[in-house]
Protein backbone atom coordinates (compact mmCIF):
# COMPACT_ATOMS: atom_id res chain seq x y z
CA UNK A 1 0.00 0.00 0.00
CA UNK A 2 1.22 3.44 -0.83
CA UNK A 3 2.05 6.28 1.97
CA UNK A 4 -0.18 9.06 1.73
CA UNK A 5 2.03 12.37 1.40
CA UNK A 6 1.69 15.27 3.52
CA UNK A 7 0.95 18.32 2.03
CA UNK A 8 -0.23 21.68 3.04
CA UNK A 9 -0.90 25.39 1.92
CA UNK A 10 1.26 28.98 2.38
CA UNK A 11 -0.30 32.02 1.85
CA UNK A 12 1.61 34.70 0.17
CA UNK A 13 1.92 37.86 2.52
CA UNK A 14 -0.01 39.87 0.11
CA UNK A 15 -2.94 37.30 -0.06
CA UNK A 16 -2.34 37.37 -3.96
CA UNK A 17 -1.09 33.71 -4.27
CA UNK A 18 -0.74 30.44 -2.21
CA UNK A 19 1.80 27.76 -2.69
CA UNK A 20 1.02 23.88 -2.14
CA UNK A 21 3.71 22.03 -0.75
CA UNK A 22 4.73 18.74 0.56
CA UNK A 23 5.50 18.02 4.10
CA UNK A 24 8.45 17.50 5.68
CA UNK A 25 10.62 18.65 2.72
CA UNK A 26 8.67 22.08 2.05
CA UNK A 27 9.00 21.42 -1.93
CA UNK A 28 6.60 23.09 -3.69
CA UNK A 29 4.34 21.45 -6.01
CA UNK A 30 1.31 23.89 -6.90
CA UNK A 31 0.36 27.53 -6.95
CA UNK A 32 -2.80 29.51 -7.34
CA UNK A 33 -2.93 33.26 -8.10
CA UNK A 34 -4.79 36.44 -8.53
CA UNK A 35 -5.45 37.68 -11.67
CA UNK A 36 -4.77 41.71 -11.43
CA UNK A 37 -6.87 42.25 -8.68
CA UNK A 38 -9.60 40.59 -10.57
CA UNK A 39 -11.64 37.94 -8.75
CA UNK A 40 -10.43 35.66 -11.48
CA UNK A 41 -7.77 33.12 -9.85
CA UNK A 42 -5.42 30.86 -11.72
CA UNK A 43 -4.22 27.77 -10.85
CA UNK A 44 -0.98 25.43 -11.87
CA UNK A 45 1.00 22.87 -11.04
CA UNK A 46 4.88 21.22 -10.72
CA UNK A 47 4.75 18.30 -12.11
CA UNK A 48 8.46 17.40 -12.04
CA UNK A 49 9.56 19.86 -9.70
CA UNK A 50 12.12 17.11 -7.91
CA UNK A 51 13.78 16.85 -11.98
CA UNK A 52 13.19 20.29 -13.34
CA UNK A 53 11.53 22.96 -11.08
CA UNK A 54 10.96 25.02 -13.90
CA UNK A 55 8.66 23.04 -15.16
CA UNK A 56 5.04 24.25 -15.30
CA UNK A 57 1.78 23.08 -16.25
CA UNK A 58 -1.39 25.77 -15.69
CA UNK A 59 -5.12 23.71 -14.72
CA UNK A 60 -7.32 27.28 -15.89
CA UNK A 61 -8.56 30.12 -14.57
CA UNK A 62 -11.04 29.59 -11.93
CA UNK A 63 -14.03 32.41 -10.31
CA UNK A 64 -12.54 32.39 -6.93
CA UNK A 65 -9.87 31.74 -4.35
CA UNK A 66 -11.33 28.56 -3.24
CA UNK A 67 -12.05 26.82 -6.62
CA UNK A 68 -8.50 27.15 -7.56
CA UNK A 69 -7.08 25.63 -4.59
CA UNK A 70 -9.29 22.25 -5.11
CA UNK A 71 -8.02 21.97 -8.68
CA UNK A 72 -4.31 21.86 -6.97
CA UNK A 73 -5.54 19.00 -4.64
CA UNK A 74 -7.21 16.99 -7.02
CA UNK A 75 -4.38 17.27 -9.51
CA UNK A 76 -2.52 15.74 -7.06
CA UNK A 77 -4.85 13.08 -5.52
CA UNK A 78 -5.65 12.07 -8.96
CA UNK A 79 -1.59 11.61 -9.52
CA UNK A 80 -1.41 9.18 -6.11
CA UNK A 81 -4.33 7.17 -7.56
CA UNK A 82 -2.70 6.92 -11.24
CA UNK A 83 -0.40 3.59 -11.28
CA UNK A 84 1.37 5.13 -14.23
CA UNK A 85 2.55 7.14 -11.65
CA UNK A 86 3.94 4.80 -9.40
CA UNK A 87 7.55 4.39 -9.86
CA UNK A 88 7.70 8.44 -10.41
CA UNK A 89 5.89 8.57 -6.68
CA UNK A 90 8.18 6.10 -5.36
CA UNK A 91 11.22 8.29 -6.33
CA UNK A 92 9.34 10.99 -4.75
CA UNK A 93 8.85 9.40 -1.83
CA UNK A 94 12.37 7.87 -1.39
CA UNK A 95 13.92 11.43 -2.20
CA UNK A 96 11.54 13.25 0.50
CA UNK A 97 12.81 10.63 2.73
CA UNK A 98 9.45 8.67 3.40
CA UNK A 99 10.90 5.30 2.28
């Protein structure tokens, strides 16, 4: 059975983005954002950021704060029920130290 990761939010000190990150390591693997003061928020994703932290891949534009942040979490719940995704979350684990 696969270990559940630990992951948790950081808001921004100007309330204009959050960052998703895993626990213990602090890596972070999602962002939402503000769009220009609009009540538009955006919403995207690491999906390598262990390989290539530069990566980037953007899940829409969402009407507020809150809708955003769940398309972060599923993203990522969806990715630790995906066995093609195994041996990547594996590696993950083993380099954040779980296993």
């Amino acid at each position: 059975e696969l270990m559940t990761l630990q992951r948790g939010w950081l808001i921004a000190e100007l309330q204009s983005c959050s960052y998703y990150f895993s626990k213990p390591s602090g890596l972070v693997i999602g962002q939402i954002f503000n769009f220009a003061h609009t009540p538009i928020w955006g919403a995207k994703i690491y999906p390598n950021s262990t390989e290539d932290p530069t990566q980037e891949l953007f899940l829409g534009q969402y009407i507020d704060r809150e809708s955003a942040k769940n398309a972060v979490v599923e993203y990522w719940d969806k990715q630790d029920r995906t066995l093609e995704h195994k041996e990547l979350r594996k590696e993950v684990l083993q380099h954040l130290g779980y296993i």
